[in-house]
Protein backbone atom coordinates (compact mmCIF):
# COMPACT_ATOMS: atom_id res chain seq x y z
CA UNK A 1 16.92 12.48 8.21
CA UNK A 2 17.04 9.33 5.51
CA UNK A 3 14.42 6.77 5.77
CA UNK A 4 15.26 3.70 7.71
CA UNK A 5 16.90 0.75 6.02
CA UNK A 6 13.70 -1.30 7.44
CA UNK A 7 10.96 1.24 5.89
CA UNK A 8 13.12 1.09 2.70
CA UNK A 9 13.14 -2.44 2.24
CA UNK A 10 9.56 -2.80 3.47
CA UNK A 11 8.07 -0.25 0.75
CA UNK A 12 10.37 -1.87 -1.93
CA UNK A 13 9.23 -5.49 -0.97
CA UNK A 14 5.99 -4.71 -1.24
CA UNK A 15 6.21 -2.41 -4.60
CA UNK A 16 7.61 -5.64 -6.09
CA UNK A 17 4.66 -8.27 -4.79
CA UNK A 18 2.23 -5.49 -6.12
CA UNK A 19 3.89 -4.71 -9.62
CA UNK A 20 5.09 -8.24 -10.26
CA UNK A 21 1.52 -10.02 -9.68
CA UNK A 22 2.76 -12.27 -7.43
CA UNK A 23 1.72 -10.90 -3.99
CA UNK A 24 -0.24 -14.16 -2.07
CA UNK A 25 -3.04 -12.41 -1.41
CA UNK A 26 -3.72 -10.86 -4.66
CA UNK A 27 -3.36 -14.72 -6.37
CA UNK A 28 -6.33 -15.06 -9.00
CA UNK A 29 -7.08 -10.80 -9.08
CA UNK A 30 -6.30 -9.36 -12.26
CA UNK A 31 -5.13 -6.09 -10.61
CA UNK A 32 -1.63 -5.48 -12.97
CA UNK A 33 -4.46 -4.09 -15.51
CA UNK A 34 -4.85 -0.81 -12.63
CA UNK A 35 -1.58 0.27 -13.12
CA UNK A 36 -2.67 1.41 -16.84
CA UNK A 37 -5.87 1.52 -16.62
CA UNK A 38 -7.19 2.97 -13.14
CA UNK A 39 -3.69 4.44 -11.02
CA UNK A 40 -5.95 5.87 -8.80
CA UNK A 41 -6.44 2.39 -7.44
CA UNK A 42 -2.75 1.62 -6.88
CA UNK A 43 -2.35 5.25 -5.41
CA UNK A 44 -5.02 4.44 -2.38
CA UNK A 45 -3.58 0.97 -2.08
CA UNK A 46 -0.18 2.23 -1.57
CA UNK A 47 -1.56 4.80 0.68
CA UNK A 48 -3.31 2.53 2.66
CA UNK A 49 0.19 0.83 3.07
CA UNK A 50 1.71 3.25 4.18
CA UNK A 51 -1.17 5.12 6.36
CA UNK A 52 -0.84 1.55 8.05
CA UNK A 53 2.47 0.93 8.86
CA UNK A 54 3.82 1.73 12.34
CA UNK A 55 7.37 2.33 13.45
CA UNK A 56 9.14 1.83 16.26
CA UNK A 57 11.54 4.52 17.74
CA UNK A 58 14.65 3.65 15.58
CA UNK A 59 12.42 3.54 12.42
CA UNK A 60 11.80 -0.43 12.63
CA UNK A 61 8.53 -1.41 10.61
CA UNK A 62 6.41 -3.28 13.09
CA UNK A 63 3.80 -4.39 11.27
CA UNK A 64 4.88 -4.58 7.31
CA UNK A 65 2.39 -7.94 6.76
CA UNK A 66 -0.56 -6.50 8.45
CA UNK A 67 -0.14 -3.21 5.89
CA UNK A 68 0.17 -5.24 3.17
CA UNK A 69 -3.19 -6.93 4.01
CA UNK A 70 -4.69 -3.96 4.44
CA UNK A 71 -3.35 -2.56 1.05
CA UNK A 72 -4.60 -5.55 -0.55
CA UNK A 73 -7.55 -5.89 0.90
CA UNK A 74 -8.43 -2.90 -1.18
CA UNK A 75 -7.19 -4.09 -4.25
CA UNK A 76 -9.17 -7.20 -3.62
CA UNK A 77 -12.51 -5.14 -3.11
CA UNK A 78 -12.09 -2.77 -5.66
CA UNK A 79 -11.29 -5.82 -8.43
CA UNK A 80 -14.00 -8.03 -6.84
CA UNK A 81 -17.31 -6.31 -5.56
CA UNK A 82 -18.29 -9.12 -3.59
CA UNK A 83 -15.29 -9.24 -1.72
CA UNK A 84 -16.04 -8.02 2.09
CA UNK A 85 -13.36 -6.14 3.80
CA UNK A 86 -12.86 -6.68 7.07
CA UNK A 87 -12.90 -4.68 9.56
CA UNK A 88 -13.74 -2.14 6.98
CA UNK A 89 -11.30 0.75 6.22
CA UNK A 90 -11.52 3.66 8.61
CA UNK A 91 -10.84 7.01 6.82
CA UNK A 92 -7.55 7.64 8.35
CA UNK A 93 -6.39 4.37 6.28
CA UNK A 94 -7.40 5.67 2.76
CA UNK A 95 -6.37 9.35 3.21
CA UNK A 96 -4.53 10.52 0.51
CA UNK A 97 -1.79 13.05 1.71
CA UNK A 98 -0.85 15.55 0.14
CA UNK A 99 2.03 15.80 -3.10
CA UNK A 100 5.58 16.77 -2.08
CA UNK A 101 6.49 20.35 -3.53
CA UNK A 102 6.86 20.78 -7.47
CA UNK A 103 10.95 21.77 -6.57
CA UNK A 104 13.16 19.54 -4.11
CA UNK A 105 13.37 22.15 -0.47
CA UNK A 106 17.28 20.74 -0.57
């Protein structure tokens, strides 16, 4: 099974806002700096993204903007200390999953 052409374009619309700067909610938050210096920032926001997102039955994204807030949210704390997340994140959001296999199974 192939991902859907909605998760597909969801995951590359937001890997573009993230890695160009120009996400609206990021505006003013040096975060293109993580991607050298601290990954492990961009890895939980991207997991956070897409920890979030929900599907519908024929792989649909539901709720794309409501991940990406989430996602940056993060970004937003981690860059800005005094920035209050809210609700806060519940662990199941920030969960890192495990790495695919070293070899492709196909």
């Amino acid at each position: 099974m192939k991902l859907s052409h909605s998760l597909s374009g969801a995951l590359r619309t937001f890997a573009y806002f993230m890695s160009s700067g120009s996400h609206y909610m990021l505006q003013g938050v040096n975060h293109i700096e993580l991607y050298e210096n601290e990954p492990t920032a961009i890895e939980t926001a991207y997991a956070i993204y897409i920890n979030v997102l929900e599907l519908d039955e024929h792989g649909t994204v539901l709720n794309a903007k409501y991940a990406e807030k989430r996602a940056t949210q993060f970004i937003r704390s981690y860059c800005d200390p005094s920035y209050v997340v809210e609700p806060p994140f519940e662990e199941w959001e920030t969960t890192l999953h495990g790495a695919p296999p070293l070899k492709d199974l196909i």
